[in-house]
Protein backbone atom coordinates (compact mmCIF):
# COMPACT_ATOMS: atom_id res chain seq x y z
CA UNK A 1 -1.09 18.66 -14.66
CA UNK A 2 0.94 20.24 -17.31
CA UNK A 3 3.53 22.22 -16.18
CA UNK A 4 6.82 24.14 -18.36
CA UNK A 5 10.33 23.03 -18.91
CA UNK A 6 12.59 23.80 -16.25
CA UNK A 7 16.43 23.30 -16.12
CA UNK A 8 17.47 20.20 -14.68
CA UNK A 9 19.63 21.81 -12.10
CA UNK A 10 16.71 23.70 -11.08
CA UNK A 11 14.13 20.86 -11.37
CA UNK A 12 14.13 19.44 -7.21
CA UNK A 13 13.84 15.36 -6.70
CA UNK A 14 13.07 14.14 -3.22
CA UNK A 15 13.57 10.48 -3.03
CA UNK A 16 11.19 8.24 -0.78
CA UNK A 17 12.77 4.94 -0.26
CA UNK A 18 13.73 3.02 2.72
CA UNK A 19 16.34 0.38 1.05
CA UNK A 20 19.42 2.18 1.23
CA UNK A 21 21.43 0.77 -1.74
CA UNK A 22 18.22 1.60 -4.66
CA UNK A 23 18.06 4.93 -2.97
CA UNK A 24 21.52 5.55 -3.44
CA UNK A 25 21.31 3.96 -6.73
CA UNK A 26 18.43 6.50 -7.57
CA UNK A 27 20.55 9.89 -6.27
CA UNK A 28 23.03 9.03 -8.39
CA UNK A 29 21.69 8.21 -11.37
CA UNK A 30 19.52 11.87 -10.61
CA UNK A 31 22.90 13.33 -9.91
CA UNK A 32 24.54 12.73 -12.67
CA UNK A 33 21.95 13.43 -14.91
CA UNK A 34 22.04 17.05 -13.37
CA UNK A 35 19.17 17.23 -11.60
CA UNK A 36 18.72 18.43 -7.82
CA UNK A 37 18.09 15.54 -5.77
CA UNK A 38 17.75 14.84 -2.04
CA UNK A 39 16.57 12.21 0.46
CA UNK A 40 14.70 11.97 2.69
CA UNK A 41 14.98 9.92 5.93
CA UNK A 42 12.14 7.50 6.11
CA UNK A 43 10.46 7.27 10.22
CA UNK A 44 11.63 3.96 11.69
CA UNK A 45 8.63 3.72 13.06
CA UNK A 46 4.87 3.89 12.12
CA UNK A 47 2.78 7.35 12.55
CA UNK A 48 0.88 9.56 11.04
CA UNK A 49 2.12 10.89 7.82
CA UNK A 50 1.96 14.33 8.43
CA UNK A 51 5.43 15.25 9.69
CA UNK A 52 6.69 13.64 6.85
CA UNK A 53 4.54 14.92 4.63
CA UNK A 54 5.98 18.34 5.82
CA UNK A 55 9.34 17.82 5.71
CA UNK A 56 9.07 16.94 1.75
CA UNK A 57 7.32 20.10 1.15
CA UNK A 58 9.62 21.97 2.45
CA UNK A 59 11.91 20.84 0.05
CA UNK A 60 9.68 22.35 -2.44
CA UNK A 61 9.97 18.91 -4.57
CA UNK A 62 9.19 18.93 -8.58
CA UNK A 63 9.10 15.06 -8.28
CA UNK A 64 8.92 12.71 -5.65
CA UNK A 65 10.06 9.24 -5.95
CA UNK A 66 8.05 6.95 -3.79
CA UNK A 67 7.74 3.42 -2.34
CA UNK A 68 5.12 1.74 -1.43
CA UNK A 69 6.27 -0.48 0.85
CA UNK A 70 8.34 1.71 3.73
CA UNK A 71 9.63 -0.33 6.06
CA UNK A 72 8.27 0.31 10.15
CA UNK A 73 7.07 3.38 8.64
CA UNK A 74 4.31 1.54 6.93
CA UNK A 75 2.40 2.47 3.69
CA UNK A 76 3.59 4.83 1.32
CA UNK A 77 0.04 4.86 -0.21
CA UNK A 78 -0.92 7.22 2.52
CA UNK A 79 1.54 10.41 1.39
CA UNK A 80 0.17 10.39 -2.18
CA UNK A 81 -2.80 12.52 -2.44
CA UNK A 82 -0.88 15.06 0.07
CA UNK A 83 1.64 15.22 -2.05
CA UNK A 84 -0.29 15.18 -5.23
CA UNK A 85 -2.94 17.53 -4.46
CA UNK A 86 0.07 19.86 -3.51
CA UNK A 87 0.77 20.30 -6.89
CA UNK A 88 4.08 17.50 -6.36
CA UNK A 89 4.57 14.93 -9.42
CA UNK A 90 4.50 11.58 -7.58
CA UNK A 91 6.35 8.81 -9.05
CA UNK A 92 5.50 5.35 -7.76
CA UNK A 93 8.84 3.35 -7.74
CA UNK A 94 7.65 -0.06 -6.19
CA UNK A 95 8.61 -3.92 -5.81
CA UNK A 96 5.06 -5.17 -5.43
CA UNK A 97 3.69 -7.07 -8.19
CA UNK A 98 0.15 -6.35 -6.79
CA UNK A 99 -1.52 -4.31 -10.32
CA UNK A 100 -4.99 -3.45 -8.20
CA UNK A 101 -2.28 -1.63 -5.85
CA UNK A 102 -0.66 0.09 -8.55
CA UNK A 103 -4.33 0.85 -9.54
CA UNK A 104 -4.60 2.77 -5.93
CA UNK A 105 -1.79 4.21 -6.74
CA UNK A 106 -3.05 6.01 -9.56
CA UNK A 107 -6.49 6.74 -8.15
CA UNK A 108 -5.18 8.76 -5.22
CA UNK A 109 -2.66 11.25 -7.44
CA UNK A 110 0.53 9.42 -9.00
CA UNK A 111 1.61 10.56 -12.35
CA UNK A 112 3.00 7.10 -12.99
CA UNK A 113 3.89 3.60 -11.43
CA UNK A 114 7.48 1.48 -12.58
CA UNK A 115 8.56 -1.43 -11.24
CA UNK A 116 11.86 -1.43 -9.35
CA UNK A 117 12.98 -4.19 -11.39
CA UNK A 118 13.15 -1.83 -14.87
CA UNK A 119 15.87 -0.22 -16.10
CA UNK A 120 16.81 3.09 -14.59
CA UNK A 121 16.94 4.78 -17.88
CA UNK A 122 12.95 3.91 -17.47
CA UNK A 123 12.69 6.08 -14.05
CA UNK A 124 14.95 9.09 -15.83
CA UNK A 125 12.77 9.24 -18.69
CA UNK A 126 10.16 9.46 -16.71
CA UNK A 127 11.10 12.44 -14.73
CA UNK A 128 12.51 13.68 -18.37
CA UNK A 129 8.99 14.19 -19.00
CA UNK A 130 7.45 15.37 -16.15
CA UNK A 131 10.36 18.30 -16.41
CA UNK A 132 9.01 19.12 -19.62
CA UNK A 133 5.70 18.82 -18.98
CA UNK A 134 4.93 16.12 -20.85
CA UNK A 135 2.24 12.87 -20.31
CA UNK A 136 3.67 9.88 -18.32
CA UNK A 137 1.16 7.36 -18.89
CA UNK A 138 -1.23 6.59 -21.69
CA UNK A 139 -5.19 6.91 -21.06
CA UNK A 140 -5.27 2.80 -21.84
CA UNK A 141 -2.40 2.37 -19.32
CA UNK A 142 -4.57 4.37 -16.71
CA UNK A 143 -7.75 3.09 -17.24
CA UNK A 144 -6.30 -1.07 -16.92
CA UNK A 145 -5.02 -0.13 -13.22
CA UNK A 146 -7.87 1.49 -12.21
CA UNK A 147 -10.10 -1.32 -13.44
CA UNK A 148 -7.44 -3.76 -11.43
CA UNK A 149 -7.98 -1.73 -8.34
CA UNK A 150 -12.43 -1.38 -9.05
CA UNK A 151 -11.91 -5.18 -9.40
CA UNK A 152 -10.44 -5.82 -6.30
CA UNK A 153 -11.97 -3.39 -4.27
CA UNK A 154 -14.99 -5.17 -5.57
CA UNK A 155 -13.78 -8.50 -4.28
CA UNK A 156 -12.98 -7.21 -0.85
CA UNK A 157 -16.29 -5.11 -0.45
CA UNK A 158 -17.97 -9.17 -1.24
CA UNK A 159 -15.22 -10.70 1.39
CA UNK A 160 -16.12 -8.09 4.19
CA UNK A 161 -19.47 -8.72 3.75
CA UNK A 162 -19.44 -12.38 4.47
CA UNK A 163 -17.33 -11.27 8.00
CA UNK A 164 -20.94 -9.39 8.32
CA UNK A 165 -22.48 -12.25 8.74
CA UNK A 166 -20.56 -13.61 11.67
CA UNK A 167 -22.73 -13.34 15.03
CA UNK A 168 -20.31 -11.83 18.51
CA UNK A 169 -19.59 -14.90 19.29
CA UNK A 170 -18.51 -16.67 16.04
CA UNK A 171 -16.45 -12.88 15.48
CA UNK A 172 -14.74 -14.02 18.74
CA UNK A 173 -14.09 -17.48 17.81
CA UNK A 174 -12.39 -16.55 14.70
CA UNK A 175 -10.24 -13.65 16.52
CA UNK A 176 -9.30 -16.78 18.33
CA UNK A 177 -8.71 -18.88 15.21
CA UNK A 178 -6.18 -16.31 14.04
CA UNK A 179 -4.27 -15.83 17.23
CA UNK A 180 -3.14 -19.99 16.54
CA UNK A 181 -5.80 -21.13 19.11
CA UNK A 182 -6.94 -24.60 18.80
CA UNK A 183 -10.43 -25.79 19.51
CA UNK A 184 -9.56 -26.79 22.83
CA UNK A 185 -7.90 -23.83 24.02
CA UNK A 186 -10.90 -21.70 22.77
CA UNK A 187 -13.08 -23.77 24.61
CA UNK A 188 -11.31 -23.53 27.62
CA UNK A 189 -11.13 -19.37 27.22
CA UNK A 190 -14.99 -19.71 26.40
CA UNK A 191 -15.72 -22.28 28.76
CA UNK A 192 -17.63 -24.27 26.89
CA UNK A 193 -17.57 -27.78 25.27
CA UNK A 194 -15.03 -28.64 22.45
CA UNK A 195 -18.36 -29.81 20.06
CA UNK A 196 -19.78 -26.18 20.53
CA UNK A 197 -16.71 -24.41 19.52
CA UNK A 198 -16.23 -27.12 16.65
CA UNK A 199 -20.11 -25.98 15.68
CA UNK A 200 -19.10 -22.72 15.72
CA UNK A 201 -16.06 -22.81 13.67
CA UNK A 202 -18.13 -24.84 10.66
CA UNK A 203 -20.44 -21.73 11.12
CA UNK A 204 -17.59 -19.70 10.48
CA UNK A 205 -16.34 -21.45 7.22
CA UNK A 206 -19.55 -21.89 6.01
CA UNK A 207 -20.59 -17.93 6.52
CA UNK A 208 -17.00 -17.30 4.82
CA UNK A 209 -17.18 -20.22 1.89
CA UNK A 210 -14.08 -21.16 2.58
CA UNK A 211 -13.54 -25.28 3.33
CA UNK A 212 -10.33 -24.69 6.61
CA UNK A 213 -9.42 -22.80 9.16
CA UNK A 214 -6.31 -21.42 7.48
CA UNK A 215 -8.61 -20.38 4.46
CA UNK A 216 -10.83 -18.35 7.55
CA UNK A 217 -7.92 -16.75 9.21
CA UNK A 218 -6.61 -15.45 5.49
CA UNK A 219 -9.15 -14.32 4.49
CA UNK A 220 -9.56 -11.89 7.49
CA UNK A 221 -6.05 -10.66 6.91
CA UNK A 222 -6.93 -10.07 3.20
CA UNK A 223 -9.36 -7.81 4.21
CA UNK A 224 -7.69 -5.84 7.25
CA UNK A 225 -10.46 -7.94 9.60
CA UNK A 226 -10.34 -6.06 13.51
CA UNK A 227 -11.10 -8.72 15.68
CA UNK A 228 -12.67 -8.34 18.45
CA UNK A 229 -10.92 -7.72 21.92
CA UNK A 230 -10.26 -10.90 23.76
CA UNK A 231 -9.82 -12.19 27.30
CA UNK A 232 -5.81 -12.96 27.83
């Protein structure tokens, strides 16, 4: 998206970031170099991202410096493409070291991705850029993040499909397993014998390829896993 030079006082900066001190570190390094810059308040809680979505819009936002990681509000992955395919530049500012996430990043609309950790002459070049309509990120440096995030999407698509494989009852077991249950107390819940649960949960590893329990449970989380709903 190409778009002309506008003066910096004129060129609009809304600022997605729930740690306080880099946001204020942001504004006024923005300030300062004249551009018009204001925050928004991040939800302290998670919902949808619609209202939020709104309230940036209204702004009427050139650029929009986003997080990824927003505190109780959740994901800042989700505002992207709303954002983007509203015609706002959407700069990922992020902590997360996670390149396949930076990859997502990209695929749903960002312009570009920094780490929180580079200079802030990095981030004000950036913007620079964008107000003169200029290209953020290199066709090599676009093409490496999606492949990170095809890669792991990949790996996950393989990791969900060995949870496939779990029958209802080894689906509950493991919902079990990742609650901190121990053999025992499953089979007590279950009412059945300690051996059938233990045959169950060498099902489980064996349907997952992973050799413990711990390795079972994390790989559910990796995945966003819904266990089933279990008896109290």
């Amino acid at each position: 998206m190409s778009q002309s030079t506008t003066s910096r006082s004129s060129c609009r900066i809304v600022i997605l970031e729930d740690h306080v001190l880099f946001a204020e570190s942001l504004e006024l390094a923005m300030t300062v170099e004249g551009y018009d810059v204001r925050r928004v308040t991040i939800p302290e809680r998670e919902q949808s991202p619609s209202a939020l979505i709104t309230q940036v819009l209204r702004q009427r936002p050139r650029v929009v410096l986003l997080d990824l990681d927003l505190g109780q509000f959740g994901s800042g992955e989700k505002l992207i493409a709303p954002l983007a395919q509203a015609g706002v530049n959407v700069v990922v500012v992020t902590g997360s070291l996670d390149r396949a996430r930076w990859g997502d990043a990209v695929r749903l609309g960002a312009r570009k991705v920094l780490a929180k950790w580079r200079p802030l002459n990095d981030i004000l070049a950036t913007v620079r850029r964008l107000n003169q309509g200029l290209q953020v990120m290199s066709r090599e440096e676009r093409e490496e993040l999606l492949q990170a995030w095809a890669t792991e999407r990949s790996h996950l698509v393989e990791l969900e499909g060995r949870l496939d494989q779990l029958t209802v009852r080894e689906r509950e077991v493991l919902a079990h397993l990742m609650k901190g249950r121990t053999v025992r107390e499953i089979a007590a819940v279950g009412v059945v014998s300690e051996a059938t649960v233990r045959t169950q949960v060498k099902a489980i590893l064996a349907k997952l390829d992973v050799t413990s329990q711990i390795a079972a449970v994390g790989l559910a989380h990796q995945v966003g896993w819904r266990p089933p709903q279990l008896a109290a």
